[in-house]
N, C-alpha and C. Protein backbone atom coordinates (compact mmCIF):
# COMPACT_ATOMS: atom_id res chain seq x y z
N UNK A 1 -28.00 84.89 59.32
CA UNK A 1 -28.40 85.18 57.97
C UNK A 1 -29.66 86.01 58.04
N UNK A 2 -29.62 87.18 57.28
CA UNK A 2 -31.05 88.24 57.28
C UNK A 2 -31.29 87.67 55.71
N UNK A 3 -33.28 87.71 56.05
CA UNK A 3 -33.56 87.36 54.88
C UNK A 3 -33.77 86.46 54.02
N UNK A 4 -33.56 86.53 52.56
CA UNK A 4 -33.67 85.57 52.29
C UNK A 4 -32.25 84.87 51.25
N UNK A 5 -31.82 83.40 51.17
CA UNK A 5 -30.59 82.86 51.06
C UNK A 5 -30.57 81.88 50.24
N UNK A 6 -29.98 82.06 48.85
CA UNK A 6 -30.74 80.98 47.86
C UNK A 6 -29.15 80.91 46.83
N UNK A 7 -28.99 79.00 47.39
CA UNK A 7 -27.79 78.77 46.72
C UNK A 7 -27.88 77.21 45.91
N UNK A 8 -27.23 77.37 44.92
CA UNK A 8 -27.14 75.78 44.09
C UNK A 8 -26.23 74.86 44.94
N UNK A 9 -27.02 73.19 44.56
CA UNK A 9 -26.47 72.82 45.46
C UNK A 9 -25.98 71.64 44.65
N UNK A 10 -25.72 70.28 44.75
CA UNK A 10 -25.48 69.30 43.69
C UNK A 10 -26.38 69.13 42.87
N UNK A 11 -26.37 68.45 42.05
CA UNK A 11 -27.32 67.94 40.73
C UNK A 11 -28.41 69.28 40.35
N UNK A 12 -27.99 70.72 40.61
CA UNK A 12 -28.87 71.61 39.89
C UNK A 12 -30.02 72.08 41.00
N UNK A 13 -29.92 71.48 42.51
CA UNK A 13 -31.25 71.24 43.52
C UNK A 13 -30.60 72.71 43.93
N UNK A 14 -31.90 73.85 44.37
CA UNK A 14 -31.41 74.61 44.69
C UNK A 14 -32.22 74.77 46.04
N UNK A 15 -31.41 75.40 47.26
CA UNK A 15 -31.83 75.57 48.53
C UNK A 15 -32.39 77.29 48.98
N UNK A 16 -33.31 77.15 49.60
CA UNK A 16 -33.77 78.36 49.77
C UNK A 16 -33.94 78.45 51.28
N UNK A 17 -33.30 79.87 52.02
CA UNK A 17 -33.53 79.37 53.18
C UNK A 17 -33.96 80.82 53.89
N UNK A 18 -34.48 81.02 54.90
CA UNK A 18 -34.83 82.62 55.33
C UNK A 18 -34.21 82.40 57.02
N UNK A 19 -34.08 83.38 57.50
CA UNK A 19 -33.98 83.45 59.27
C UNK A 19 -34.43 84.62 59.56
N UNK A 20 -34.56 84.92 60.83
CA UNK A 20 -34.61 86.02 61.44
C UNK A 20 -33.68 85.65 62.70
N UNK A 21 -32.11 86.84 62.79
CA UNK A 21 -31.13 86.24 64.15
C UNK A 21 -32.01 87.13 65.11
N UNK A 22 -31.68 86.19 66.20
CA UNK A 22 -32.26 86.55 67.63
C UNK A 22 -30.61 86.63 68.39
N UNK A 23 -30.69 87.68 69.33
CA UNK A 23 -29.02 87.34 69.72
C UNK A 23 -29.12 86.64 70.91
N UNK A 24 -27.76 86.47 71.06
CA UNK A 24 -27.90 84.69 71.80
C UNK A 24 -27.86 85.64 73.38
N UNK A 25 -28.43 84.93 74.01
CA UNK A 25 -28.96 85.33 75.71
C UNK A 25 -28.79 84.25 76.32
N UNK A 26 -27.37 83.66 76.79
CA UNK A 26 -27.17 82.47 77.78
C UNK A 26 -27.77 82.26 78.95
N UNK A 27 -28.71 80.99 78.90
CA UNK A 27 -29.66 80.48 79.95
C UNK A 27 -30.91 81.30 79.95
N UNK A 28 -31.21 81.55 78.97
CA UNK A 28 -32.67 82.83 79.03
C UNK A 28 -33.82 81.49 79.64
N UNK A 29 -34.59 82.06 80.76
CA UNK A 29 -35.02 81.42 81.02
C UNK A 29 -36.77 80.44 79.92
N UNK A 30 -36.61 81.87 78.89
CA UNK A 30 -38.08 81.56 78.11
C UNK A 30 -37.96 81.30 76.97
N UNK A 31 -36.72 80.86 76.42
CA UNK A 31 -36.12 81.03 74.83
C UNK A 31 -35.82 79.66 75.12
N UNK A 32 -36.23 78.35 74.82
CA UNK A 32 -35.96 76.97 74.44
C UNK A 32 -36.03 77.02 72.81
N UNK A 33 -34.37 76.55 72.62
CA UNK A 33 -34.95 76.23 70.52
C UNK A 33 -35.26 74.56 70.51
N UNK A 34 -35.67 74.71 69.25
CA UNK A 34 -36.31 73.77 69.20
C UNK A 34 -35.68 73.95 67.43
N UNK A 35 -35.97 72.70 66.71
CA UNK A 35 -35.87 72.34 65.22
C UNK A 35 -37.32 71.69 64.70
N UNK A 36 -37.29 71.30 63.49
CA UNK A 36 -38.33 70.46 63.11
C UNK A 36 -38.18 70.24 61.67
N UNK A 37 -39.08 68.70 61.20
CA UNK A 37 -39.46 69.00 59.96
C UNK A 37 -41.30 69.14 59.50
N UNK A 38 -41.20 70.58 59.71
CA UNK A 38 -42.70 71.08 59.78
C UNK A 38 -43.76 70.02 58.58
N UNK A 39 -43.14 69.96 57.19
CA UNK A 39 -43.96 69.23 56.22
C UNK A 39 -43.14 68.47 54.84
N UNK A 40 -43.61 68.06 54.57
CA UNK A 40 -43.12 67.23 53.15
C UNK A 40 -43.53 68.30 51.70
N UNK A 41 -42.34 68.46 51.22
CA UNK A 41 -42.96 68.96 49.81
C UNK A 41 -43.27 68.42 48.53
N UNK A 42 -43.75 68.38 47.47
CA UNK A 42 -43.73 67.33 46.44
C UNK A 42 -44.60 66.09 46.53
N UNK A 43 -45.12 65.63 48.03
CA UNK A 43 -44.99 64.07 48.54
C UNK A 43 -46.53 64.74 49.36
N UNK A 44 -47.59 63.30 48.68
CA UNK A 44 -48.75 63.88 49.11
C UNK A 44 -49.23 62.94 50.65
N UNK A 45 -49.59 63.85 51.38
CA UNK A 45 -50.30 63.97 52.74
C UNK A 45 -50.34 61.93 53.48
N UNK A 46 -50.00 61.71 54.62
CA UNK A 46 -50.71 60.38 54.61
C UNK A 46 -51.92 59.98 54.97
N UNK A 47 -52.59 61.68 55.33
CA UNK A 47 -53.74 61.60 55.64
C UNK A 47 -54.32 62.79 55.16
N UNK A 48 -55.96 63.20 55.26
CA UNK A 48 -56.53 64.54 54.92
C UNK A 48 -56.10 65.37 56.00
N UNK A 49 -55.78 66.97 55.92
CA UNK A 49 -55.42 67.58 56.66
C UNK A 49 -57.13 68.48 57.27
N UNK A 50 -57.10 68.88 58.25
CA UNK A 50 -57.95 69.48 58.83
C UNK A 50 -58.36 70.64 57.61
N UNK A 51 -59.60 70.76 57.23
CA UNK A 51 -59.56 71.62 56.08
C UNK A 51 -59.48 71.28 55.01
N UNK A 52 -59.14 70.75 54.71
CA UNK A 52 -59.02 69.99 53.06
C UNK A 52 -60.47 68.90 52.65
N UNK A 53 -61.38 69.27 53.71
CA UNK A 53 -62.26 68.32 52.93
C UNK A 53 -62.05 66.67 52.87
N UNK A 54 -61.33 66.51 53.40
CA UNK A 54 -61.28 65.05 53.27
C UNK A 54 -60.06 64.28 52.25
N UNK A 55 -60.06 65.70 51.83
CA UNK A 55 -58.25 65.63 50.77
C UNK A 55 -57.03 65.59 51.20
N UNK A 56 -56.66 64.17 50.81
CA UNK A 56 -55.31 64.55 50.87
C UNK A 56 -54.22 65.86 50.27
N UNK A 57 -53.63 66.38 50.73
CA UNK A 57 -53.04 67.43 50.16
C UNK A 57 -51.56 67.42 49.64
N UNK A 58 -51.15 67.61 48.13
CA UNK A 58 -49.42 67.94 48.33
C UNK A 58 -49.27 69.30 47.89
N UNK A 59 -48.29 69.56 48.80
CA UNK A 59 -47.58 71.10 48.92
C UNK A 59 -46.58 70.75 47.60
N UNK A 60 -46.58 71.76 46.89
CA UNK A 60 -45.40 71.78 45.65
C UNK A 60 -44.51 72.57 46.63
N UNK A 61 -42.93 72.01 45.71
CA UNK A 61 -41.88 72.76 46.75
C UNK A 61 -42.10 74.39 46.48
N UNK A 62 -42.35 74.52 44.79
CA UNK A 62 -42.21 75.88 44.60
C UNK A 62 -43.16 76.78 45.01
N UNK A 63 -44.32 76.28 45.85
CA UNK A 63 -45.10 76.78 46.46
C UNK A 63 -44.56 77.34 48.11
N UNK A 64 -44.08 76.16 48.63
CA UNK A 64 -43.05 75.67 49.62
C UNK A 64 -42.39 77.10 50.02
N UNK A 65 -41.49 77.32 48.73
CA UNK A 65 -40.29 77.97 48.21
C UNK A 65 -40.83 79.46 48.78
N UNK A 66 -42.26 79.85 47.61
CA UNK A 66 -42.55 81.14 47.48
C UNK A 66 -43.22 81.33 48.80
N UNK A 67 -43.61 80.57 49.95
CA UNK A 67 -44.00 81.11 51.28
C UNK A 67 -43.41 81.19 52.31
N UNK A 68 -42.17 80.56 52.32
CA UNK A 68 -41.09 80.70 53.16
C UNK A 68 -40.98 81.94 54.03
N UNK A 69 -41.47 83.27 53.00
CA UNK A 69 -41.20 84.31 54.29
C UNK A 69 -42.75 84.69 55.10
N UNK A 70 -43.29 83.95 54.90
CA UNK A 70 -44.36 83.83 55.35
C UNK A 70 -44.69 83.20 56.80
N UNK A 71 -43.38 82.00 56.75
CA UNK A 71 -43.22 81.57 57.92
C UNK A 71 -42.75 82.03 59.41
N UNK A 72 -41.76 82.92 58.71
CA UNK A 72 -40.90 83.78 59.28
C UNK A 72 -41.71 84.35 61.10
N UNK A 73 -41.60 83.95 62.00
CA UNK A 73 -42.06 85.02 63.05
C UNK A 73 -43.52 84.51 63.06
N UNK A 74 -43.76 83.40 62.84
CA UNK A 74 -45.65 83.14 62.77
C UNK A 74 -45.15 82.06 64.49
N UNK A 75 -46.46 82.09 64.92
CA UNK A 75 -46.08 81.25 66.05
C UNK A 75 -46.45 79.87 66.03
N UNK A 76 -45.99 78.99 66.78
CA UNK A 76 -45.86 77.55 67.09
C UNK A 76 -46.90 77.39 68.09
N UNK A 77 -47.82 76.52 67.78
CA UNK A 77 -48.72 76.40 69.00
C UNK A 77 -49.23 74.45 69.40
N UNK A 78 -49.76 74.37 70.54
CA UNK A 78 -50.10 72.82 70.71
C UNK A 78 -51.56 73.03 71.59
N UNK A 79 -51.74 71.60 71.37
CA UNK A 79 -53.28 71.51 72.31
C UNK A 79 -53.41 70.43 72.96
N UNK A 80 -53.75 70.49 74.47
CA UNK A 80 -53.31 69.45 75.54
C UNK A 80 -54.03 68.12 74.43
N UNK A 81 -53.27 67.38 74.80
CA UNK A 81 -53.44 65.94 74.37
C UNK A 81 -52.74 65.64 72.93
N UNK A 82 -51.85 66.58 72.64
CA UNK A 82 -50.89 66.57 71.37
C UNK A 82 -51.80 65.90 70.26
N UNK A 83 -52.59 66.16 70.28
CA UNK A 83 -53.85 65.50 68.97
C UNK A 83 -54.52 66.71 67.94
N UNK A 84 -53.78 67.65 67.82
CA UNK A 84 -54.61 69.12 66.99
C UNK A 84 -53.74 70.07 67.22
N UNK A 85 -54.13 70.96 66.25
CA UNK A 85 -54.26 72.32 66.18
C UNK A 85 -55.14 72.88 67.57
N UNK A 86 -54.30 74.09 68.51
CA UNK A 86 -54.84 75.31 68.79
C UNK A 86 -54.22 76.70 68.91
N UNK A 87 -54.65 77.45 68.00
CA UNK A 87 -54.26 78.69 67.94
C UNK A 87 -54.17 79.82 68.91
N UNK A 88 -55.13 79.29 69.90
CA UNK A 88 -54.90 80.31 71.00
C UNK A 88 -54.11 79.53 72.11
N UNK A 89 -53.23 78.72 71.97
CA UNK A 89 -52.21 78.22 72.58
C UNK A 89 -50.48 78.16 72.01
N UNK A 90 -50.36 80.13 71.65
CA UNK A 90 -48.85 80.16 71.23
C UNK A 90 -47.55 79.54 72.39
N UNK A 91 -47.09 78.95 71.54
CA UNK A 91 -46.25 78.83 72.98
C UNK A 91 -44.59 79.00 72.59
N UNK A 92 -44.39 79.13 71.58
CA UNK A 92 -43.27 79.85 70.76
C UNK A 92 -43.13 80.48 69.00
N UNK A 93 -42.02 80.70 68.45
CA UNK A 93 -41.91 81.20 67.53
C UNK A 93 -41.42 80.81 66.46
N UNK A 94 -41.14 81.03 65.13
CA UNK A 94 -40.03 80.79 63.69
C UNK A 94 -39.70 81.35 63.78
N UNK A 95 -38.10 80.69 63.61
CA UNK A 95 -37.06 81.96 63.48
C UNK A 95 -36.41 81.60 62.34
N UNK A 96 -36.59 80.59 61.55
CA UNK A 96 -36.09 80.22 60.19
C UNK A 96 -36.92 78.64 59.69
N UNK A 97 -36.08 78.86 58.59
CA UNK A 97 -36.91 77.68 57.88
C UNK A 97 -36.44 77.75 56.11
N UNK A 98 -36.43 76.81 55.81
CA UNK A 98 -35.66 76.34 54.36
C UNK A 98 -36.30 74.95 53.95
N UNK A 99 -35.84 74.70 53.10
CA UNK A 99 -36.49 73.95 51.86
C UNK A 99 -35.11 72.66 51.89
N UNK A 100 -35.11 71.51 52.59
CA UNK A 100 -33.80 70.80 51.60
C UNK A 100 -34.24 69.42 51.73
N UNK A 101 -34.33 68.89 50.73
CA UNK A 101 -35.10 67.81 49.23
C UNK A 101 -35.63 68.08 49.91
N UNK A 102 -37.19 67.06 50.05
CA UNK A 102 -38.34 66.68 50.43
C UNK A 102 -38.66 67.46 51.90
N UNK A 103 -37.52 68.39 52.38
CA UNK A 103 -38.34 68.22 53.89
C UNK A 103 -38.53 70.25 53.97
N UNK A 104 -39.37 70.58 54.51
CA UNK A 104 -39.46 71.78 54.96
C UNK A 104 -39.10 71.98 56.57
N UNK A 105 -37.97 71.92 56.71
CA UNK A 105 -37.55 72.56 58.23
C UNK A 105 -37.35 73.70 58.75
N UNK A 106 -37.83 74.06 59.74
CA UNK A 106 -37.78 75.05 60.47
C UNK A 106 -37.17 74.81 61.97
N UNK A 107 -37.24 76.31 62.30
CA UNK A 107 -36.36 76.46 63.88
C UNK A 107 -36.63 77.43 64.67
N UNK A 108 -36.40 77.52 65.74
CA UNK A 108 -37.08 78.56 66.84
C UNK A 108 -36.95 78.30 68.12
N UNK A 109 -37.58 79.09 68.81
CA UNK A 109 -37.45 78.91 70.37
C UNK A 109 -39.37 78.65 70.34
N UNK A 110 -39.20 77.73 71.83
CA UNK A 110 -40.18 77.67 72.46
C UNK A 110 -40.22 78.61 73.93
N UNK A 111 -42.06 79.17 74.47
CA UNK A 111 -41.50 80.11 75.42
C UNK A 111 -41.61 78.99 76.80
N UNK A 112 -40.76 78.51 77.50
CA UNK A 112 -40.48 77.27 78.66
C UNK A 112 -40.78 77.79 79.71
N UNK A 113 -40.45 79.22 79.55
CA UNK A 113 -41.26 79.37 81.37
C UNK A 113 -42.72 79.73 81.40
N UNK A 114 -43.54 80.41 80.22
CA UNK A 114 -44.61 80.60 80.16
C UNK A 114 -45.25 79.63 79.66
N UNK A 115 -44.80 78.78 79.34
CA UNK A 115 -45.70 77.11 79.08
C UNK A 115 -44.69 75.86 79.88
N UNK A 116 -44.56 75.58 81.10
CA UNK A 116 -43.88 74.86 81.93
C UNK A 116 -44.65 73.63 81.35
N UNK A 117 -45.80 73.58 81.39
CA UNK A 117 -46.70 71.83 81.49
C UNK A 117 -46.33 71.42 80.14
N UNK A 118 -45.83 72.05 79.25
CA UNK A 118 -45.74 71.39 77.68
C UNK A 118 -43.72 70.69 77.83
N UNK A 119 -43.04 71.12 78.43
CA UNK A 119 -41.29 71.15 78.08
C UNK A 119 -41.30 69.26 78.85
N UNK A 120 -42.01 69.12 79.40
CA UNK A 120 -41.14 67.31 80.14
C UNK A 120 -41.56 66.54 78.61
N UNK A 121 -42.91 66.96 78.13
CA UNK A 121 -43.24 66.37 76.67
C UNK A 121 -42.04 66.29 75.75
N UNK A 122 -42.03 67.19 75.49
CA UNK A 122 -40.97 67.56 74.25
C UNK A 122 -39.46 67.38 74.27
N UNK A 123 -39.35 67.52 75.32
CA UNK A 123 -37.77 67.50 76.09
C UNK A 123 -37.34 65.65 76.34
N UNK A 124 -38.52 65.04 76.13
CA UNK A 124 -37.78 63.36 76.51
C UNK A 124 -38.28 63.28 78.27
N UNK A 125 -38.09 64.07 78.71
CA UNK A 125 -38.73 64.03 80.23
C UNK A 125 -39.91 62.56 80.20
N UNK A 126 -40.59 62.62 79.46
CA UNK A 126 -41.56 62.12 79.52
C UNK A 126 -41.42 60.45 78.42
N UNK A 127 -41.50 59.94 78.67
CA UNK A 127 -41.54 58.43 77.83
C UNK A 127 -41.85 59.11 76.28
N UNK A 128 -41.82 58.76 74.76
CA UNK A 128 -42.40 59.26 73.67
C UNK A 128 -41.78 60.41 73.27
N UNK A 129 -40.80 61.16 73.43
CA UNK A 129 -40.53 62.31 73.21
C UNK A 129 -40.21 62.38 71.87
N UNK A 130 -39.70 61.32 71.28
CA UNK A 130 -39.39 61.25 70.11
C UNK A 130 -40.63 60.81 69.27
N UNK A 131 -41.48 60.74 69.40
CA UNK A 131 -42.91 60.28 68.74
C UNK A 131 -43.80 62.01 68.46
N UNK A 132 -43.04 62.88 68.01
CA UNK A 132 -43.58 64.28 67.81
C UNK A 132 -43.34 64.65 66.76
N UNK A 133 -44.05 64.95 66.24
CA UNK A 133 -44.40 65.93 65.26
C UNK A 133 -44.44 67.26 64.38
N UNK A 134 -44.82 67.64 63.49
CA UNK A 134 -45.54 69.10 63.00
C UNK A 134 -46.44 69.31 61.97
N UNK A 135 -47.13 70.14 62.08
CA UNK A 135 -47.99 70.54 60.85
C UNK A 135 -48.30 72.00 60.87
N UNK A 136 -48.50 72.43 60.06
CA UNK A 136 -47.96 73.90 59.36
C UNK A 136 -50.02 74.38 58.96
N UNK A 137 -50.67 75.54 59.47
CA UNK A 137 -51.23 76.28 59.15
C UNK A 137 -50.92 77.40 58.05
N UNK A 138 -51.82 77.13 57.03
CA UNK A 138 -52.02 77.95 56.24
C UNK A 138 -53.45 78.48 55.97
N UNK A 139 -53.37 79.76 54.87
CA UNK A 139 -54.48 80.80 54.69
C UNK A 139 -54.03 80.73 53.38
N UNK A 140 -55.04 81.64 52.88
CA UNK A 140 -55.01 81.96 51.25
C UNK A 140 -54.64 80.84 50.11
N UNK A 141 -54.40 79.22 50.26
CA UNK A 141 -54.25 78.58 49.67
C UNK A 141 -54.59 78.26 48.14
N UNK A 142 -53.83 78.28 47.32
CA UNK A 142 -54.36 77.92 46.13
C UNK A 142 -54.84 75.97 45.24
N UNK A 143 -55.57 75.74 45.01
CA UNK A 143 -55.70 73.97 44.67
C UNK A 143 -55.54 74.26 43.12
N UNK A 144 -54.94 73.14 42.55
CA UNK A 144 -54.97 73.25 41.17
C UNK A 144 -56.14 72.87 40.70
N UNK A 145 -56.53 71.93 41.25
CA UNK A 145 -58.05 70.96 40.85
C UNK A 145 -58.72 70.75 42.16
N UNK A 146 -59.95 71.10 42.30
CA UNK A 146 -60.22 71.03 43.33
C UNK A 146 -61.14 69.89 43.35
N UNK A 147 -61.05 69.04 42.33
CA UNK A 147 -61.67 67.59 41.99
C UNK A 147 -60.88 66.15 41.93
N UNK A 148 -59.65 66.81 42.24
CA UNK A 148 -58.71 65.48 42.41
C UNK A 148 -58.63 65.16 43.67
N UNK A 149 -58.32 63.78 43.45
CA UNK A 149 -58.48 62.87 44.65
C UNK A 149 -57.35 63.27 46.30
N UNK A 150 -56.22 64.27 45.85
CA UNK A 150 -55.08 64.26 46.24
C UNK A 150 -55.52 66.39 45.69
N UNK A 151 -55.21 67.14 46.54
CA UNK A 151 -55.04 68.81 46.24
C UNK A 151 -54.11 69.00 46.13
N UNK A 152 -54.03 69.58 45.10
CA UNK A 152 -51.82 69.91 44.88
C UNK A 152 -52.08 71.78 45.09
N UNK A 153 -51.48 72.05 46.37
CA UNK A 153 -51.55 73.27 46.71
C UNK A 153 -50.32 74.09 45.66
N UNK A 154 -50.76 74.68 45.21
CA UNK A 154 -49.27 75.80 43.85
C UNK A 154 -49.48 77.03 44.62
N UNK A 155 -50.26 77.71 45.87
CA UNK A 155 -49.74 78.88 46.31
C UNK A 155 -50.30 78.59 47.82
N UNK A 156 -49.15 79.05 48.79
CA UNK A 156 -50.54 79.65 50.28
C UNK A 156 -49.53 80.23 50.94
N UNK A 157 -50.42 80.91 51.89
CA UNK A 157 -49.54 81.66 53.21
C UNK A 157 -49.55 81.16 54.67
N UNK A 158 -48.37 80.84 54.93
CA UNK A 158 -47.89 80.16 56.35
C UNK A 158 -48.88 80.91 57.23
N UNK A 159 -49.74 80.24 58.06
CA UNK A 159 -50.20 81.26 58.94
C UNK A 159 -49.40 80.77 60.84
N UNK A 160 -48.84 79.86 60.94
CA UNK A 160 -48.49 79.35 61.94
C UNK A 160 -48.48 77.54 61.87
N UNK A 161 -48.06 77.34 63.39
CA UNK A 161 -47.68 75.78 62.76
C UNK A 161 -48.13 74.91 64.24
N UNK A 162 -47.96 73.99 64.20
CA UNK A 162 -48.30 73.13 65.48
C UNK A 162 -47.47 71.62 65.94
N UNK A 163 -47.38 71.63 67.25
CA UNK A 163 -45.84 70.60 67.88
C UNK A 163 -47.91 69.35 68.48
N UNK A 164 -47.19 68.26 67.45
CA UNK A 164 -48.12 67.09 68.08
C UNK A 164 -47.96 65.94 67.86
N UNK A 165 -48.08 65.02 67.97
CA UNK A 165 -48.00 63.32 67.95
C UNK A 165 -48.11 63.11 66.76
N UNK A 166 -46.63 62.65 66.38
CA UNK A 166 -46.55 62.56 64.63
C UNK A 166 -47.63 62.00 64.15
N UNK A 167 -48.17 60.59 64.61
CA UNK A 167 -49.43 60.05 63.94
C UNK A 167 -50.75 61.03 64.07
N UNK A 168 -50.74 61.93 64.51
CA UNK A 168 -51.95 62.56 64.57
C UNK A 168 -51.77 63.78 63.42
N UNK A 169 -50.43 63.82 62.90
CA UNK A 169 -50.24 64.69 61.50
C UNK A 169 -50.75 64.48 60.64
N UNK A 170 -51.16 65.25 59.46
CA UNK A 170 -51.26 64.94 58.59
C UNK A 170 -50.23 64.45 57.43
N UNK A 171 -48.45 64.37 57.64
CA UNK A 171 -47.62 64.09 57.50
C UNK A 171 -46.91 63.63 58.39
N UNK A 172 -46.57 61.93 58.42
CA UNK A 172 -46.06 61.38 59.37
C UNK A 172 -44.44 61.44 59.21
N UNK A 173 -43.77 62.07 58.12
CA UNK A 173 -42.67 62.29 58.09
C UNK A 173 -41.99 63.68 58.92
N UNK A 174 -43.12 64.13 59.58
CA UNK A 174 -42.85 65.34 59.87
C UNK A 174 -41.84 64.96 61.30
N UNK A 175 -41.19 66.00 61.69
CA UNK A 175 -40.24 66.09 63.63
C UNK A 175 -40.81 67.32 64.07
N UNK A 176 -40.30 66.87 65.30
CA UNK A 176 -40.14 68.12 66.16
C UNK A 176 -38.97 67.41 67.31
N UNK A 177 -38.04 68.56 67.62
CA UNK A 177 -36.99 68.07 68.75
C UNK A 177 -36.46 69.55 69.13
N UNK A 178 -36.17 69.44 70.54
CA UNK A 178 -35.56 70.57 71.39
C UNK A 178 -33.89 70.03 70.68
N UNK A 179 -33.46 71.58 70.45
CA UNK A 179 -31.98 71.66 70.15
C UNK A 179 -31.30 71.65 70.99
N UNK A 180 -29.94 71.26 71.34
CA UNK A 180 -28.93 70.97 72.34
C UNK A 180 -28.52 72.19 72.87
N UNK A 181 -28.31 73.04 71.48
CA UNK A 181 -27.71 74.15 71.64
C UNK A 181 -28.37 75.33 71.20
N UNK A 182 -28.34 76.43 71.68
CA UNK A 182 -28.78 77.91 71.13
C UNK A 182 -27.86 77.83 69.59
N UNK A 183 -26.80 77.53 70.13
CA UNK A 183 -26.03 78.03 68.32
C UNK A 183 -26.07 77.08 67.45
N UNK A 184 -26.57 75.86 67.49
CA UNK A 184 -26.47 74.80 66.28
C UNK A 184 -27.47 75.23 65.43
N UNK A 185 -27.90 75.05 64.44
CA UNK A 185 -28.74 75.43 63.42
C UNK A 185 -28.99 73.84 62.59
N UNK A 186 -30.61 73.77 62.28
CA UNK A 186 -30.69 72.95 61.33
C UNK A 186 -29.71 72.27 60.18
């Protein structure tokens, strides 16, 4: 799918979804996909996010909605001890991402041969694999009130996102998991 992909779905809920295709390269040694559910929309924070002041934050979907291509191609990054954000630790890409109820998921490859010490983590190799995470960097954010107890973000721009220990999210509903397959899709 190029672009962007916006269809009704039961009860009036409508899905919005973007990709960018990558063509498929069997056994590439640096292209690991991966899935996730980067953030919660509608549904406020279970904790303050880095930046917010101490605020909890909720993302409106239609905020959600209108940054989607924003996500597009921003990179995925981690920081040893799966506890944060670091930006100068890309270690893969978005290659899509959509809106369906409550969850904002995305998908991509991770790069596996240029970050070897991160894949036994993520992959189950390692005890916890399923105890991972995401949280989503943004810029240009808009707050409706910047006096409420809870920030209800109505605009921002994806700036990149981060693979870490769900409890260390600021949304504990969030995933992260290596895909089985190059061709399955969220």
């Amino acid at each position: 799918m190029d672009g962007l992909m916006q269809c009704r779905g039961v009860r009036g809920f409508a899905m919005r979804a973007m990709a960018v295709e990558f063509p498929e390269v069997e056994g590439h040694p640096n292209r690991l996909p991966f899935e996730g559910c980067l953030t919660l929309v509608d549904v406020p924070s279970d904790k303050a996010p880095t930046g917010a002041r101490g605020h909890r934050v909720i993302l409106t979907r239609a905020a959600a909605e209108a940054a989607l291509p924003s996500l597009l191609g921003m990179a995925v990054d981690y920081k040893a001890g799966w506890d944060g954000h670091d930006a100068r630790q890309k270690c893969g890409i978005i290659a899509s991402a959509h809106v369906d109820g409550k969850k904002l998921l995305v998908s991509g490859y991770l790069y596996a041969r240029d970050f070897p010490e991160m894949v036994p983590r993520v992959s189950g190799l390692v005890a916890g694999a399923d105890d991972m995470g995401m949280s989503y960097e943004i810029a240009e954010a808009h707050v409706a009130d910047m006096r409420a107890p809870a920030w209800t973000l109505t605009r921002a721009t994806f700036t990149g996102a981060a693979i870490l220990l769900r409890e260390k999210a600021a949304y504990r509903g969030t995933s992260f998991r290596l895909r089985r397959s190059a061709s399955r899709r969220i």
